[in-house]
N, C-alpha and C. Protein backbone atom coordinates (compact mmCIF):
# COMPACT_ATOMS: atom_id res chain seq x y z
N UNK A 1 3.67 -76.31 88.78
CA UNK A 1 4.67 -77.32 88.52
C UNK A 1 4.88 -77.43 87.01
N UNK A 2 6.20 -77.87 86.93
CA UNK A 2 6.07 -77.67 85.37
C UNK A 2 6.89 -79.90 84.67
N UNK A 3 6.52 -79.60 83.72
CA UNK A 3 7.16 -81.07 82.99
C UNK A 3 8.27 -80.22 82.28
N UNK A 4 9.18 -81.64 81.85
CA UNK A 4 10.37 -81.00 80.94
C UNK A 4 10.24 -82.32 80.34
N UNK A 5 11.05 -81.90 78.70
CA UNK A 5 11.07 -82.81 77.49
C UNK A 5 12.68 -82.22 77.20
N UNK A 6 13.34 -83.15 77.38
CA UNK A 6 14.68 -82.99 76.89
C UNK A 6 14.88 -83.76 75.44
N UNK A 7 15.45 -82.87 74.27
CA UNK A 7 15.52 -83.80 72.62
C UNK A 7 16.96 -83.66 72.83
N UNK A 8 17.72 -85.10 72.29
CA UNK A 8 18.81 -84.80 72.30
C UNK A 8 19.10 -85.12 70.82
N UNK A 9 20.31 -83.78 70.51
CA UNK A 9 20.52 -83.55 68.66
C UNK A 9 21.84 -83.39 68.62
N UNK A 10 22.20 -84.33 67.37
CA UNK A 10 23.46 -84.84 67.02
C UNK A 10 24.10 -83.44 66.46
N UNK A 11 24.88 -82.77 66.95
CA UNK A 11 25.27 -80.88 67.34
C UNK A 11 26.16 -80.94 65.32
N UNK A 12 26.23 -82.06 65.27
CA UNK A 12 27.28 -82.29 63.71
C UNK A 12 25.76 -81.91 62.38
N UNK A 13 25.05 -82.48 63.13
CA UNK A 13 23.55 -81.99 62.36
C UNK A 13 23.33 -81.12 61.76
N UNK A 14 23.59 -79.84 62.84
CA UNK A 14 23.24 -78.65 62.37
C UNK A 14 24.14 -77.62 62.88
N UNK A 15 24.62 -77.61 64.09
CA UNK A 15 25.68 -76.81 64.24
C UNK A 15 27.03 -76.28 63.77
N UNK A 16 26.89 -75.17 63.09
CA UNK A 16 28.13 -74.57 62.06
C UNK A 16 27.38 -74.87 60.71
N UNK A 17 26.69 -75.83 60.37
CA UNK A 17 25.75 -75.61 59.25
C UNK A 17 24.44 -75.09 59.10
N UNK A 18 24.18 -74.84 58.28
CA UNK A 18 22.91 -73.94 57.68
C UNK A 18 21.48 -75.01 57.80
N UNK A 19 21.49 -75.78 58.36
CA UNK A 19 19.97 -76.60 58.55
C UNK A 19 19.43 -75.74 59.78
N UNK A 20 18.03 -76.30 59.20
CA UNK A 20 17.06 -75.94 60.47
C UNK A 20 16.51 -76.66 61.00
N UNK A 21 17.03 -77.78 61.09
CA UNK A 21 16.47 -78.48 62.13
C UNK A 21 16.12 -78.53 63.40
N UNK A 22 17.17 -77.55 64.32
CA UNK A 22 16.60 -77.32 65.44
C UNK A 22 15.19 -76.47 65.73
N UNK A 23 15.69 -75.43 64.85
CA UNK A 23 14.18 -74.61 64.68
C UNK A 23 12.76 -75.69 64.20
N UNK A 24 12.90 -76.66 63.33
CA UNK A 24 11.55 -77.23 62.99
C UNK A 24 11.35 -78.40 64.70
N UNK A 25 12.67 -78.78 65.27
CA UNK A 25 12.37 -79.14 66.64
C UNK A 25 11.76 -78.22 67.84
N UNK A 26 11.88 -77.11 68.03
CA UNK A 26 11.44 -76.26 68.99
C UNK A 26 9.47 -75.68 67.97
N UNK A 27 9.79 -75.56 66.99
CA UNK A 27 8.39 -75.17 66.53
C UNK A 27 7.78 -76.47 66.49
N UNK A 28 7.57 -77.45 66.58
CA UNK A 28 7.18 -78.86 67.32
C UNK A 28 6.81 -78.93 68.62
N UNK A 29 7.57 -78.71 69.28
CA UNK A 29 7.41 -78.55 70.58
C UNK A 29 6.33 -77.59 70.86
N UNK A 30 6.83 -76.10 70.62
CA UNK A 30 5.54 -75.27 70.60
C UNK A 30 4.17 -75.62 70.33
N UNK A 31 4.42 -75.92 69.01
CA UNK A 31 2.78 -76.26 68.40
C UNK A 31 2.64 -77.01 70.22
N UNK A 32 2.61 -78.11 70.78
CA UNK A 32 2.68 -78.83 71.69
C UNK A 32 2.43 -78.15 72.93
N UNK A 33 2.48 -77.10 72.63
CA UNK A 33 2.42 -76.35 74.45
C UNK A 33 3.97 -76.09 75.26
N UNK A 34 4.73 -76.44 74.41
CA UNK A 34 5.83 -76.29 75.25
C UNK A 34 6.77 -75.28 74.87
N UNK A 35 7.42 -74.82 76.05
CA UNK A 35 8.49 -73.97 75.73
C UNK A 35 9.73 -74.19 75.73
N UNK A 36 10.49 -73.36 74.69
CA UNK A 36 11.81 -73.46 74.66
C UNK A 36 12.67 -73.09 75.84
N UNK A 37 13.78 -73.54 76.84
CA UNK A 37 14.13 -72.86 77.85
C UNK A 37 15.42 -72.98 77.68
N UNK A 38 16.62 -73.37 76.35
CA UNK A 38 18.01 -73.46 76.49
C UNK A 38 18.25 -75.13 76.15
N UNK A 39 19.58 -75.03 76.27
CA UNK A 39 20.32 -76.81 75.54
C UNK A 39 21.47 -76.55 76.57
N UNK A 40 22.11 -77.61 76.96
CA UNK A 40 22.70 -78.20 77.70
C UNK A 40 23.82 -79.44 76.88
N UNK A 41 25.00 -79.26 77.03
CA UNK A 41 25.71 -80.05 76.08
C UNK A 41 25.80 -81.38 76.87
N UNK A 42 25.77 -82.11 76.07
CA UNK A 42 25.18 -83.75 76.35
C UNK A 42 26.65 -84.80 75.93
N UNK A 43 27.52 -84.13 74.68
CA UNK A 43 28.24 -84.86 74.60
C UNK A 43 29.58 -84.34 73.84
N UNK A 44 31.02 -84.14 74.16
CA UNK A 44 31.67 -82.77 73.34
C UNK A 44 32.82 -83.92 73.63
N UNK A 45 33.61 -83.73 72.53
CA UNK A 45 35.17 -84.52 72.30
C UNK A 45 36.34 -83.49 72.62
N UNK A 46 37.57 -84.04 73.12
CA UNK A 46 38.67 -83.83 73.42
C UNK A 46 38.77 -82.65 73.67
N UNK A 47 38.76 -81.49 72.76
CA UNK A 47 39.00 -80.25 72.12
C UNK A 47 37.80 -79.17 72.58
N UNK A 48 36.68 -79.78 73.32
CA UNK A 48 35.92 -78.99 73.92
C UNK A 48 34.49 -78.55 73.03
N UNK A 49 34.53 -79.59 71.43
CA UNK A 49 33.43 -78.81 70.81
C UNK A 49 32.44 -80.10 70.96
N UNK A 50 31.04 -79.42 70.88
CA UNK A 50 29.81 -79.92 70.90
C UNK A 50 29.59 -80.90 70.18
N UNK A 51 29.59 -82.16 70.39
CA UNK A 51 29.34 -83.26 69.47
C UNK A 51 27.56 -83.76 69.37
N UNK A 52 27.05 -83.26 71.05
CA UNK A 52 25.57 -83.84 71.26
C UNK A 52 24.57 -82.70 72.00
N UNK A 53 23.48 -81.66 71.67
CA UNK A 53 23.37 -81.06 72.99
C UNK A 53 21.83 -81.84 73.38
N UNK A 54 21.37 -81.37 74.33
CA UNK A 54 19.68 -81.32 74.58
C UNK A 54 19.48 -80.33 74.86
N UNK A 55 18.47 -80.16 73.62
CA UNK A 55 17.23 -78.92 73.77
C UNK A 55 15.91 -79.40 75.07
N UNK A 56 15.98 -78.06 75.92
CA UNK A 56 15.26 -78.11 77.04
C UNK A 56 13.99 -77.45 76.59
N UNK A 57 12.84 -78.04 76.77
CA UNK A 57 11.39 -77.82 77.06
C UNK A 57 10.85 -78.02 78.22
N UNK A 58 9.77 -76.97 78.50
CA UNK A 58 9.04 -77.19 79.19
C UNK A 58 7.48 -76.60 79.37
N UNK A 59 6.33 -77.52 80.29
CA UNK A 59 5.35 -76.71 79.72
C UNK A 59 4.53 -77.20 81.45
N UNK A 60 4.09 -76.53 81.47
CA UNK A 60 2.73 -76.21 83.14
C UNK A 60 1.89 -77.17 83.15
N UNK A 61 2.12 -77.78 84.11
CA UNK A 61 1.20 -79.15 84.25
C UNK A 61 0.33 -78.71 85.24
């Protein structure tokens, strides 16, 4: 069986820009036991672009 940790990240954050924030979020997680498994868009305006996603974790309980 497994757990999941969904982070949800403001996509204006880092997406199309040069931060790493998602990366220092998933190497967090790791350290943690958990794995990275994909993001899921959480919140996108009019025009179809990504305003919010969640990064999916999970780890073996």
């Amino acid at each position: 069986m497994f757990q999941y940790e969904y982070v949800n990240v403001k996509v204006g954050s880092f997406w199309g820009a040069r931060s790493e924030e998602h990366r220092e979020i998933i190497d967090k997680y790791a350290a943690n036991g958990y794995r990275y498994v994909g993001f899921i868009p959480a919140n996108m305006d009019s025009y179809g672009k990504y305003k919010e996603i969640d990064l999916i974790f999970e780890k073996e309980v």
